[in-house]
PDB file of N, CA and C in Angstrom:
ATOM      1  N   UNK A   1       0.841  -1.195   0.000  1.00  0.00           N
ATOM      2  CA  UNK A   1       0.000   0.000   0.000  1.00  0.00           C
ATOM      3  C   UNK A   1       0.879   1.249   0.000  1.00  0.00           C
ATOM      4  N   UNK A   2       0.453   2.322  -0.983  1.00  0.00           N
ATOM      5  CA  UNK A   2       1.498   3.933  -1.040  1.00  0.00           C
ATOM      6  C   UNK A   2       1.137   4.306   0.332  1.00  0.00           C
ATOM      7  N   UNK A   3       1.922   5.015   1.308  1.00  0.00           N
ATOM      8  CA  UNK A   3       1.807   5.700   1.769  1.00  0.00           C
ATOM      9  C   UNK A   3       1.243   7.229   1.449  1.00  0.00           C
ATOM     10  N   UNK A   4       0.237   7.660   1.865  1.00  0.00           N
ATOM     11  CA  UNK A   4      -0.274   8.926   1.688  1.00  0.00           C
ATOM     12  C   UNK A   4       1.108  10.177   2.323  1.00  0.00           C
ATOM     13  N   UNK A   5       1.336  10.761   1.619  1.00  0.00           N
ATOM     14  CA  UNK A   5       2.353  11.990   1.787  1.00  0.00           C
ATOM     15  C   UNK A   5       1.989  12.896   0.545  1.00  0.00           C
ATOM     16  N   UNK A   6       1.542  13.967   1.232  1.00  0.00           N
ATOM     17  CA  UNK A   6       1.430  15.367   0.312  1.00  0.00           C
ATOM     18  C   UNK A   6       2.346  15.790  -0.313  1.00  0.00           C
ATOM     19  N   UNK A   7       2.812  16.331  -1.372  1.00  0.00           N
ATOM     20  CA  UNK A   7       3.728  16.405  -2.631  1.00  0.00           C
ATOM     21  C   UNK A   7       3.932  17.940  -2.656  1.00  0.00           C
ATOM     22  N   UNK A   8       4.948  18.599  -2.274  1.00  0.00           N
ATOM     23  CA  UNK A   8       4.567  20.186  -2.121  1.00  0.00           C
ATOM     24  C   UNK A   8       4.982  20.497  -3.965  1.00  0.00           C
ATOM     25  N   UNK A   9       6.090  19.984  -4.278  1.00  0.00           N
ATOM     26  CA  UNK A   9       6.555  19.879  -5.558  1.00  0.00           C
ATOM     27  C   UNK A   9       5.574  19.589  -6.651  1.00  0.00           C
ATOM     28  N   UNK A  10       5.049  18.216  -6.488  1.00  0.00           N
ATOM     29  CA  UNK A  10       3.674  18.179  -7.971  1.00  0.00           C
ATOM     30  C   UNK A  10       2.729  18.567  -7.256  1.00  0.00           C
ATOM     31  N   UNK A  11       2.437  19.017  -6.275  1.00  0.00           N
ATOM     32  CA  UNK A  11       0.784  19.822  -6.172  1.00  0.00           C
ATOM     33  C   UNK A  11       0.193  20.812  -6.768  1.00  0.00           C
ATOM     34  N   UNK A  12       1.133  21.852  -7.669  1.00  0.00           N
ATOM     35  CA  UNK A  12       1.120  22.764  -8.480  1.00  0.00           C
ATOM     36  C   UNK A  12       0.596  22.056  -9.581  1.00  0.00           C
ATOM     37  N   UNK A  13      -1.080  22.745 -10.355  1.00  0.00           N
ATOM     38  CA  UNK A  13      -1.233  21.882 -11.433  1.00  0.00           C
ATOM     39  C   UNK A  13      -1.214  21.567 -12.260  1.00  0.00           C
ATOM     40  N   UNK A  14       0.119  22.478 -12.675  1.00  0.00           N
ATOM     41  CA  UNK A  14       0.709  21.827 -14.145  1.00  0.00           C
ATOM     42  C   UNK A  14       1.465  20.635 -14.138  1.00  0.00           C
ATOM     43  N   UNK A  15       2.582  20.565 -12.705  1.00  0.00           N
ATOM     44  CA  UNK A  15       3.225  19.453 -12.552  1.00  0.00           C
ATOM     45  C   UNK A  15       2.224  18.258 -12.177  1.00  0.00           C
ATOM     46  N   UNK A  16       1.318  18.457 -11.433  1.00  0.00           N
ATOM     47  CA  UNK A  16       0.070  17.830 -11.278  1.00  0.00           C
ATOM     48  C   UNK A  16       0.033  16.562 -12.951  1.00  0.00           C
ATOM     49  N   UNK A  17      -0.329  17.809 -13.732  1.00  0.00           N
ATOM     50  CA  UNK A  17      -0.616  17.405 -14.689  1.00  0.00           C
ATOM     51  C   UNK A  17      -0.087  16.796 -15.580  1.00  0.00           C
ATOM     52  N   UNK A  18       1.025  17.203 -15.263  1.00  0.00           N
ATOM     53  CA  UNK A  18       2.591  16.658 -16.223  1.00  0.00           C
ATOM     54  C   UNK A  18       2.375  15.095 -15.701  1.00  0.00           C
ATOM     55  N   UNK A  19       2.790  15.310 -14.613  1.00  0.00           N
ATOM     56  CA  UNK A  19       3.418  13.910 -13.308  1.00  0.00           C
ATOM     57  C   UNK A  19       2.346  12.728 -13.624  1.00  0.00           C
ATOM     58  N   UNK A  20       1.093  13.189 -13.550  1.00  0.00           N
ATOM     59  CA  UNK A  20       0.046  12.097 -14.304  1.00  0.00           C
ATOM     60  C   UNK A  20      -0.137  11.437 -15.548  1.00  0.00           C
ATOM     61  N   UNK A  21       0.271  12.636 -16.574  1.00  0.00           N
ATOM     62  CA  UNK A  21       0.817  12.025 -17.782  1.00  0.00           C
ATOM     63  C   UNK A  21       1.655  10.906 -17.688  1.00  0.00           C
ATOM     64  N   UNK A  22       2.563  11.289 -17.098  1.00  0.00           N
ATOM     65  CA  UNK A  22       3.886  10.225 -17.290  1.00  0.00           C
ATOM     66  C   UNK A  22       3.496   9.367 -16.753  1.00  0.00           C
ATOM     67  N   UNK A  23       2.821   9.510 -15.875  1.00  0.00           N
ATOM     68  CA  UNK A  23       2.466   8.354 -14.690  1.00  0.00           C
ATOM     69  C   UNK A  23       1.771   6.492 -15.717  1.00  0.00           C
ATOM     70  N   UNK A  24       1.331   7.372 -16.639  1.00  0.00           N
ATOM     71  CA  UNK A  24       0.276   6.429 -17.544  1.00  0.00           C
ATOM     72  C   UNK A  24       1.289   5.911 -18.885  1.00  0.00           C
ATOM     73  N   UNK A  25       2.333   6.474 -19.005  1.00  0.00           N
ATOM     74  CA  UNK A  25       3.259   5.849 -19.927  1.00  0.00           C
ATOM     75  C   UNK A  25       4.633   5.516 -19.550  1.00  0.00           C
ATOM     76  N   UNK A  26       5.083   5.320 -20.519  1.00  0.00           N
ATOM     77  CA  UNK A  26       6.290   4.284 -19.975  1.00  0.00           C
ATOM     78  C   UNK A  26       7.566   5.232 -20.735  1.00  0.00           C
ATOM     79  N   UNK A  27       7.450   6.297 -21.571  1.00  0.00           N
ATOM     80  CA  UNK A  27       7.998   7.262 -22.206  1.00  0.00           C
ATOM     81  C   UNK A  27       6.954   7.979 -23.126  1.00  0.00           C
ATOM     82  N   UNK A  28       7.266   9.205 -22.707  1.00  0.00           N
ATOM     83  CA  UNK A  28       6.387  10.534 -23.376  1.00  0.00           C
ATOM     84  C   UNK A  28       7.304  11.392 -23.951  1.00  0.00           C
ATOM     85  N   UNK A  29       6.829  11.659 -25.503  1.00  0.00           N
ATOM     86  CA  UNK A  29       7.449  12.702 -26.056  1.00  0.00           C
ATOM     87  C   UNK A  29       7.523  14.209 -25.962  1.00  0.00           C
ATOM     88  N   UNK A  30       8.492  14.754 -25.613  1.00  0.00           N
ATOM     89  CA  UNK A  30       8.230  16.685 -25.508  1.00  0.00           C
ATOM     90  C   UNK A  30       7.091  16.906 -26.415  1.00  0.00           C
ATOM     91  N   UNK A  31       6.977  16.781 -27.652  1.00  0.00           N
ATOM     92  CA  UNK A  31       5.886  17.437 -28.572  1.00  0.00           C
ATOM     93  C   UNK A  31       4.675  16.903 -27.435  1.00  0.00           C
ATOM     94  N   UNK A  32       4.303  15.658 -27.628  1.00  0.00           N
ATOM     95  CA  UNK A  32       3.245  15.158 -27.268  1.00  0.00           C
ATOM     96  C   UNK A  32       2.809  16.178 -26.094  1.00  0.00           C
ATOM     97  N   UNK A  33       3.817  15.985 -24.619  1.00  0.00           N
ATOM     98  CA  UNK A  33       3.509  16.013 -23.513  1.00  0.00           C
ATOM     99  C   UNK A  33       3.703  18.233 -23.383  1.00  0.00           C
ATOM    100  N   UNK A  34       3.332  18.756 -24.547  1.00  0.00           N
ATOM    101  CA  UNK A  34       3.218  19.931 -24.748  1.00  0.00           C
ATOM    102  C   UNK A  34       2.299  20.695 -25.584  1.00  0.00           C
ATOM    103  N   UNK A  35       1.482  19.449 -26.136  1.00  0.00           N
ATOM    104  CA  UNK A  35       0.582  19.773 -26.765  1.00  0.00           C
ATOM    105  C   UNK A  35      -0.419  19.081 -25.773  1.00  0.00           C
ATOM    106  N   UNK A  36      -0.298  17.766 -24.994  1.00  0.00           N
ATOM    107  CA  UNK A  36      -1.402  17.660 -24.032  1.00  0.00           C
ATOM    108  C   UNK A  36      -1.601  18.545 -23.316  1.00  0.00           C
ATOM    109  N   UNK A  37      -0.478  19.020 -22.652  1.00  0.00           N
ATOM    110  CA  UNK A  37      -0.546  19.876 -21.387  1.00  0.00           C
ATOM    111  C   UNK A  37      -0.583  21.623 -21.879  1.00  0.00           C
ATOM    112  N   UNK A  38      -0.623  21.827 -23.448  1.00  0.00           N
ATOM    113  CA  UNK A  38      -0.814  23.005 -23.441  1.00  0.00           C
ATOM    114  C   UNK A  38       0.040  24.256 -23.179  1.00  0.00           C
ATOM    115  N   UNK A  39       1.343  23.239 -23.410  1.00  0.00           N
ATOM    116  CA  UNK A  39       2.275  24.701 -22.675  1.00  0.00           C
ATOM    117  C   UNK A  39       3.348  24.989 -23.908  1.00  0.00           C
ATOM    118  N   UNK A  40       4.042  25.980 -23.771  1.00  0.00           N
ATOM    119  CA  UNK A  40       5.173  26.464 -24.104  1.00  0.00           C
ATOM    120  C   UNK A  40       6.525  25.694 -24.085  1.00  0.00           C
ATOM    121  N   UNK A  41       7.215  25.683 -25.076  1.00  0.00           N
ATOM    122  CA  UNK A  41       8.366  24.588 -25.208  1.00  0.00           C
ATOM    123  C   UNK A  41       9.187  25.002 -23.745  1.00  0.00           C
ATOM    124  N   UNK A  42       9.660  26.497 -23.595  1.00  0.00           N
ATOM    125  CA  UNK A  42      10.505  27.402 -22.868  1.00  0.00           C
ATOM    126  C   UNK A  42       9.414  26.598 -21.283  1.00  0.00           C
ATOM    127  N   UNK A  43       8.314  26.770 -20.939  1.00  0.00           N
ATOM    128  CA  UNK A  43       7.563  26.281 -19.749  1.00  0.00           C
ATOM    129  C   UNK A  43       7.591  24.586 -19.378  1.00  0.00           C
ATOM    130  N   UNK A  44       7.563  23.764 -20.773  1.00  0.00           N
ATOM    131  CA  UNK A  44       7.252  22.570 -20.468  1.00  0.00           C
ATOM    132  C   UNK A  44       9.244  21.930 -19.467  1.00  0.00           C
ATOM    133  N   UNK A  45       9.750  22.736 -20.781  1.00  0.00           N
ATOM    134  CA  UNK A  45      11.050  22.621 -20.195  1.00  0.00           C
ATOM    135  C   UNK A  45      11.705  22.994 -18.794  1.00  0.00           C
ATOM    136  N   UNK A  46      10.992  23.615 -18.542  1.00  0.00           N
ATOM    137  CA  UNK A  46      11.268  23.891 -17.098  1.00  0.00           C
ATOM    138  C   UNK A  46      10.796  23.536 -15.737  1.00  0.00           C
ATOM    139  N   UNK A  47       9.235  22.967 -15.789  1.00  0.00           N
ATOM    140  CA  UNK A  47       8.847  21.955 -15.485  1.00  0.00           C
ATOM    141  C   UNK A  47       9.517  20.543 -15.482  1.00  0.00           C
ATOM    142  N   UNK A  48       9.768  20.361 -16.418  1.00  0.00           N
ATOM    143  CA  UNK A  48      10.641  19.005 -16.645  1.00  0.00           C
ATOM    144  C   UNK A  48      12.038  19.268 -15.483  1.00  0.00           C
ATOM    145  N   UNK A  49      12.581  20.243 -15.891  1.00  0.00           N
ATOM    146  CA  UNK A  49      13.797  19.873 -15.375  1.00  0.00           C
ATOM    147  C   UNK A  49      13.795  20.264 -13.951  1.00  0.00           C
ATOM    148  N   UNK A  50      12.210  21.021 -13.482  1.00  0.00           N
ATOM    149  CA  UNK A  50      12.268  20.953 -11.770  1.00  0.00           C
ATOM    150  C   UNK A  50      12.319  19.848 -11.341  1.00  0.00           C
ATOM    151  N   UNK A  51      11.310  18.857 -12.064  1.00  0.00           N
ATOM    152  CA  UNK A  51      11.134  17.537 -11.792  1.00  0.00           C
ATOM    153  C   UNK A  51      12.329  16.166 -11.687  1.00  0.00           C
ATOM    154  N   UNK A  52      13.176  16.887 -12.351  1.00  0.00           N
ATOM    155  CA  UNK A  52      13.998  15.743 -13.216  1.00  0.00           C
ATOM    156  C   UNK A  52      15.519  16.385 -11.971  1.00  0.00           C
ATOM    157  N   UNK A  53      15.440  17.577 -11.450  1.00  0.00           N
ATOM    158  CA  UNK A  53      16.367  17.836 -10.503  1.00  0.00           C
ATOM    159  C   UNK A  53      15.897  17.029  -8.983  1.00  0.00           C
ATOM    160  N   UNK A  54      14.580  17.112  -8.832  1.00  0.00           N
ATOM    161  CA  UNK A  54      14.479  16.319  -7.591  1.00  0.00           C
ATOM    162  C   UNK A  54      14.340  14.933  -7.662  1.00  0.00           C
ATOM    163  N   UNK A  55      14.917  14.556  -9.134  1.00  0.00           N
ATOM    164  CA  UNK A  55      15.229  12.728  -8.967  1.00  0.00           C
ATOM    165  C   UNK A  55      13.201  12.381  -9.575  1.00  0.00           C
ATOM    166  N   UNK A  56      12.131  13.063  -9.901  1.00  0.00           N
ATOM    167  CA  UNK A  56      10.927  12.257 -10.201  1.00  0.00           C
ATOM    168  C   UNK A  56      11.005  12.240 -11.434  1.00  0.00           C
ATOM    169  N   UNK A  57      11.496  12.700 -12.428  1.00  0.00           N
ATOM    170  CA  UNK A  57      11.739  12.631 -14.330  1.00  0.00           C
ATOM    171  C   UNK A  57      13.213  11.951 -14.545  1.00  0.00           C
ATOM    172  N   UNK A  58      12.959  11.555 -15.361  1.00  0.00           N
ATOM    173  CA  UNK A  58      14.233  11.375 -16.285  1.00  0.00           C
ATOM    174  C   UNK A  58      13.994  11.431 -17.800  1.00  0.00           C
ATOM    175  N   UNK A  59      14.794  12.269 -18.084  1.00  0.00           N
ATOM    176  CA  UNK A  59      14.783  12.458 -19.860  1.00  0.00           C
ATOM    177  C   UNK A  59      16.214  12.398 -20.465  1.00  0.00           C
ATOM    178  N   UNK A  60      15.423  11.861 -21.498  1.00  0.00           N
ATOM    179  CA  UNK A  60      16.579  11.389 -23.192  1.00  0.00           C
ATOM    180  C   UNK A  60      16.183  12.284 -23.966  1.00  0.00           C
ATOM    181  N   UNK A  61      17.231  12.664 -24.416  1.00  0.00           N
ATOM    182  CA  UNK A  61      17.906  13.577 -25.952  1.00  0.00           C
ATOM    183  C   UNK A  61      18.482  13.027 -26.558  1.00  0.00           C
ATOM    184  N   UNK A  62      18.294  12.715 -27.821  1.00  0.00           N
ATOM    185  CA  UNK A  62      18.333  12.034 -29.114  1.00  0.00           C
ATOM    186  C   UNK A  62      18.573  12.686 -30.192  1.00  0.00           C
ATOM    187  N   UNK A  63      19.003  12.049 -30.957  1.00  0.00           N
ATOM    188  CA  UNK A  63      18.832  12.659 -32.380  1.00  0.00           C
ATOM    189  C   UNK A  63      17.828  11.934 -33.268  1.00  0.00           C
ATOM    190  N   UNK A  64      17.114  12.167 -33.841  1.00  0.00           N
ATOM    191  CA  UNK A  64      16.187  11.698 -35.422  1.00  0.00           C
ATOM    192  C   UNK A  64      16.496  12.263 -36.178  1.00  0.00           C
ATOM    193  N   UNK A  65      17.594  11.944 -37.067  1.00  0.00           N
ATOM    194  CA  UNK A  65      18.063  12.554 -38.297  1.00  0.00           C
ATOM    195  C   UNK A  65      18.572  13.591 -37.935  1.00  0.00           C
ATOM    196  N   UNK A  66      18.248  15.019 -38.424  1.00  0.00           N
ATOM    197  CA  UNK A  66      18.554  16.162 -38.231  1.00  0.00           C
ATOM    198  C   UNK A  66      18.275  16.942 -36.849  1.00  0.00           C
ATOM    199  N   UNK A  67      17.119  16.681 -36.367  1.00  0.00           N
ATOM    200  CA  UNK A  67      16.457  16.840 -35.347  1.00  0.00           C
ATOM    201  C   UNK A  67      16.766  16.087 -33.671  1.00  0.00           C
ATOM    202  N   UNK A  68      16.943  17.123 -32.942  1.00  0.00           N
ATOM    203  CA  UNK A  68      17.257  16.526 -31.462  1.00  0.00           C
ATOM    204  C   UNK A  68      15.364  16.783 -30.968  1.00  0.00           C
ATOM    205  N   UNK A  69      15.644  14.837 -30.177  1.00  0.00           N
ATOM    206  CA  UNK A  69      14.124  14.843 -29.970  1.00  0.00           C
ATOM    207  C   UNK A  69      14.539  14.572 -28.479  1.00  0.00           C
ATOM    208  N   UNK A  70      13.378  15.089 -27.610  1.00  0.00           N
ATOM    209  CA  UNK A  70      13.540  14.644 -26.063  1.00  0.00           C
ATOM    210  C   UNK A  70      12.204  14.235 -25.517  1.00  0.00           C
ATOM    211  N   UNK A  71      12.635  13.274 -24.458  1.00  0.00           N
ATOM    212  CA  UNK A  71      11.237  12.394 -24.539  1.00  0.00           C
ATOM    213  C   UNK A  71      11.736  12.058 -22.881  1.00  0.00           C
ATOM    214  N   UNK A  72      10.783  11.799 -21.924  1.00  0.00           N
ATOM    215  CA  UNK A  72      10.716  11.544 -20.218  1.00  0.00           C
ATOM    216  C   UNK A  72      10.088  10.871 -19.934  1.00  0.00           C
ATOM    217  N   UNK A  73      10.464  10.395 -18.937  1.00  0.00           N
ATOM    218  CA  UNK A  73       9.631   9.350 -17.919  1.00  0.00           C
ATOM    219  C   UNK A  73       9.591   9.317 -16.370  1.00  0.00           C
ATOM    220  N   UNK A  74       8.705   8.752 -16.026  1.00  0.00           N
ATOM    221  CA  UNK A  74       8.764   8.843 -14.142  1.00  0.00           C
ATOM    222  C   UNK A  74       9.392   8.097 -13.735  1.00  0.00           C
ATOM    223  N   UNK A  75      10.427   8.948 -12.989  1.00  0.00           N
ATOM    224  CA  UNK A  75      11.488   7.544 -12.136  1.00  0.00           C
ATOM    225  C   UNK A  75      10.624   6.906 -11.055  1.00  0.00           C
ATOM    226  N   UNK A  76      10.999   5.602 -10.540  1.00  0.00           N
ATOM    227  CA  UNK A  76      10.625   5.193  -9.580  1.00  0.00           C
ATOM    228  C   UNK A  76       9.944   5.914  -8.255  1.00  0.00           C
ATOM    229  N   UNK A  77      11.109   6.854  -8.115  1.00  0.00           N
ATOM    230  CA  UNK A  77      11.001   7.591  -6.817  1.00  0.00           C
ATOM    231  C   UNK A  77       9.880   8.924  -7.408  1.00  0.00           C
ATOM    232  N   UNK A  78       9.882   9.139  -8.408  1.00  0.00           N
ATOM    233  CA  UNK A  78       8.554   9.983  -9.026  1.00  0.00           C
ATOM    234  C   UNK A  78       7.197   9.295  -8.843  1.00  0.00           C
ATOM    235  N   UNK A  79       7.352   7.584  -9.041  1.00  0.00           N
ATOM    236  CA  UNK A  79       5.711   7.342  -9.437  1.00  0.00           C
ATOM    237  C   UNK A  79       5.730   6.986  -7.786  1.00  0.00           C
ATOM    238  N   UNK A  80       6.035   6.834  -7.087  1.00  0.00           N
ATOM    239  CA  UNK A  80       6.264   6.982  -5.190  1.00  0.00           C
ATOM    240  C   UNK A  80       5.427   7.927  -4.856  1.00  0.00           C
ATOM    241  N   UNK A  81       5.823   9.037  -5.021  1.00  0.00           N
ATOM    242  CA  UNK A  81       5.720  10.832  -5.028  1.00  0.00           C
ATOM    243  C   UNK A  81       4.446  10.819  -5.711  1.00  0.00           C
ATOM    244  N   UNK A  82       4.096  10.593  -6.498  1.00  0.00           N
ATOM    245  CA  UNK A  82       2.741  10.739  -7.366  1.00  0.00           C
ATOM    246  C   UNK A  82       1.547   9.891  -6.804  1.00  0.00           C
ATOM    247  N   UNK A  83       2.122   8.250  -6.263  1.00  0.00           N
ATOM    248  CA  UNK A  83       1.031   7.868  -5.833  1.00  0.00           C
ATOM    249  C   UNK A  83       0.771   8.595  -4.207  1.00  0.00           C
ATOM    250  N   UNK A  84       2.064   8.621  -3.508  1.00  0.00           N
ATOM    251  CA  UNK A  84       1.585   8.947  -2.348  1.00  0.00           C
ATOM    252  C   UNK A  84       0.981  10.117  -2.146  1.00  0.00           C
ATOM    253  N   UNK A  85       0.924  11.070  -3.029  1.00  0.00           N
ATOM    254  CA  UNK A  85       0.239  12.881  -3.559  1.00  0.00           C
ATOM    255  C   UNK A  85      -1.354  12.123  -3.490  1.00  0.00           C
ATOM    256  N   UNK A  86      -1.461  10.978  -4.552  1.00  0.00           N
ATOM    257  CA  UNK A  86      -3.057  10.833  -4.768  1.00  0.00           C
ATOM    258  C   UNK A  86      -3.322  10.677  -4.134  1.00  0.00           C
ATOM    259  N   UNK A  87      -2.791   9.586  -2.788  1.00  0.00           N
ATOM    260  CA  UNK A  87      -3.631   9.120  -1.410  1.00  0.00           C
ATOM    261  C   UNK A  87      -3.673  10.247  -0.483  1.00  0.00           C
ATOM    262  N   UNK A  88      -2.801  10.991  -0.151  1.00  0.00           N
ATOM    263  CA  UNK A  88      -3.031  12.139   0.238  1.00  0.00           C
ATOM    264  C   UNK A  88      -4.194  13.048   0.090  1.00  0.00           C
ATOM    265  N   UNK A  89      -4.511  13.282  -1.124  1.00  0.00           N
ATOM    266  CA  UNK A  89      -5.587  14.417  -1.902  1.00  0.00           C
ATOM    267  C   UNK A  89      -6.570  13.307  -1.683  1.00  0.00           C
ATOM    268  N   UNK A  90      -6.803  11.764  -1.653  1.00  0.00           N
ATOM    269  CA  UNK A  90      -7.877  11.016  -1.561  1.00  0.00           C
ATOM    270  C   UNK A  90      -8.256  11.304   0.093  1.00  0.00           C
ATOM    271  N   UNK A  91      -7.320  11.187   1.102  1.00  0.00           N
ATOM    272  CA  UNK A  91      -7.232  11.490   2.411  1.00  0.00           C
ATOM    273  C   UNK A  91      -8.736  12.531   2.960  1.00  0.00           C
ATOM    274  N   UNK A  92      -7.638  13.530   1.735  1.00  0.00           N
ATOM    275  CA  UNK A  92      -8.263  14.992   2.412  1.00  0.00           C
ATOM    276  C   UNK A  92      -9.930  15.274   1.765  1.00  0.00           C
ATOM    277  N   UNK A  93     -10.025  14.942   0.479  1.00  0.00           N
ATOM    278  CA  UNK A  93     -11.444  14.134   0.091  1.00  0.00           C
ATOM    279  C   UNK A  93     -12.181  13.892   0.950  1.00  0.00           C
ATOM    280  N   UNK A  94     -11.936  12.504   1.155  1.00  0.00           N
ATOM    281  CA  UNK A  94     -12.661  11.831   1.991  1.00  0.00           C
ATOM    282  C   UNK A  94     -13.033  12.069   3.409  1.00  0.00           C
ATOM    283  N   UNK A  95     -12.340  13.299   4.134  1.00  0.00           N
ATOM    284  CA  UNK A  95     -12.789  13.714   5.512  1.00  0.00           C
ATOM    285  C   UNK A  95     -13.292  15.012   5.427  1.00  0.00           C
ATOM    286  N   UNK A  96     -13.239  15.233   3.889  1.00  0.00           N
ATOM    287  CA  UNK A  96     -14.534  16.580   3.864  1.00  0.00           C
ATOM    288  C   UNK A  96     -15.649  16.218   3.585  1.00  0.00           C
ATOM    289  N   UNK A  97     -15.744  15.108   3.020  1.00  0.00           N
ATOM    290  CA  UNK A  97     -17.215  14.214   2.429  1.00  0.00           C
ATOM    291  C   UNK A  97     -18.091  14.080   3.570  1.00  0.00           C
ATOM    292  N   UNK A  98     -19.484  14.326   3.375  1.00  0.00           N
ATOM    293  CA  UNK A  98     -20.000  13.968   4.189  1.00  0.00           C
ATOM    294  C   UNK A  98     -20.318  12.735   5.057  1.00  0.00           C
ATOM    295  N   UNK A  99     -20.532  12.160   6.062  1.00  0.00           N
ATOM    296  CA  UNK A  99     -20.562  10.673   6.092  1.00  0.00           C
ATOM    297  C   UNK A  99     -21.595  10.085   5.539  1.00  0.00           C
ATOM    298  N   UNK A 100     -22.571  10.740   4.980  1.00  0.00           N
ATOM    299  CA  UNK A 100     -23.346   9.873   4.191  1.00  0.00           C
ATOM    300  C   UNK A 100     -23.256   9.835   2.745  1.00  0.00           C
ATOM    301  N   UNK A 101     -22.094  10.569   1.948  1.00  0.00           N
ATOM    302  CA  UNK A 101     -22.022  10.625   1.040  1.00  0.00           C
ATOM    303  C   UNK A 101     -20.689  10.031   0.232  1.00  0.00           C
ATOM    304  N   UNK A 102     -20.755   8.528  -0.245  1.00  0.00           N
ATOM    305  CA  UNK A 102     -19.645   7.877  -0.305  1.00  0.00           C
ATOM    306  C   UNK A 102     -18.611   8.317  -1.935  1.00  0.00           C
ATOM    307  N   UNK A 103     -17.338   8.275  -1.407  1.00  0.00           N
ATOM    308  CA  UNK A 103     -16.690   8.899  -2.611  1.00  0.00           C
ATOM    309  C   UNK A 103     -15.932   7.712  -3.322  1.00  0.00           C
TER     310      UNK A 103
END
């Protein structure tokens, strides 16, 4: 079972949003994971590399032909961090819910 621990780092909800992405693949491409999430090459990138400094991303840079492609994934100690964020936010859910109202 994850331990529930609040995530001060992905609670912000772009990383939120990022961190879930990855969470569901096994490698995500910059284009992709910037056109899901809607952001700016200069933003997605920086996101990434908050993530990828506290050990929860890891990314590859490549070449395809002419083109340098970069593509990430959730380290171990990221999908940790991500599940224990959800049980957390499920935590805090669930003791605002009413008791007759099951979530």
């Amino acid at each position: 079972m994850t331990r529930a621990r609040f995530d001060e780092l992905i609670h912000p909800s772009t990383r939120l949003s990022l961190v879930a992405t990855l969470a569901a693949a096994d490698w995500a491409e910059f284009a992709f994971l910037k056109d899901r999430l809607a952001l700016s090459d200069s933003a997605l990138s920086k996101q990434l590399a908050t993530l990828e400094d506290a050990g929860y991303v890891s990314t590859e840079r490549r070449l395809d032909g002419s083109r340098r492609k970069v593509r990430a994934r959730l380290t171990d100690t990221g999908r940790k961090a991500f599940l224990g964020h959800i049980a957390a936010l499920r935590e805090i859910v669930a003791a605002a819910a009413p008791p007759s109202d099951p979530i």
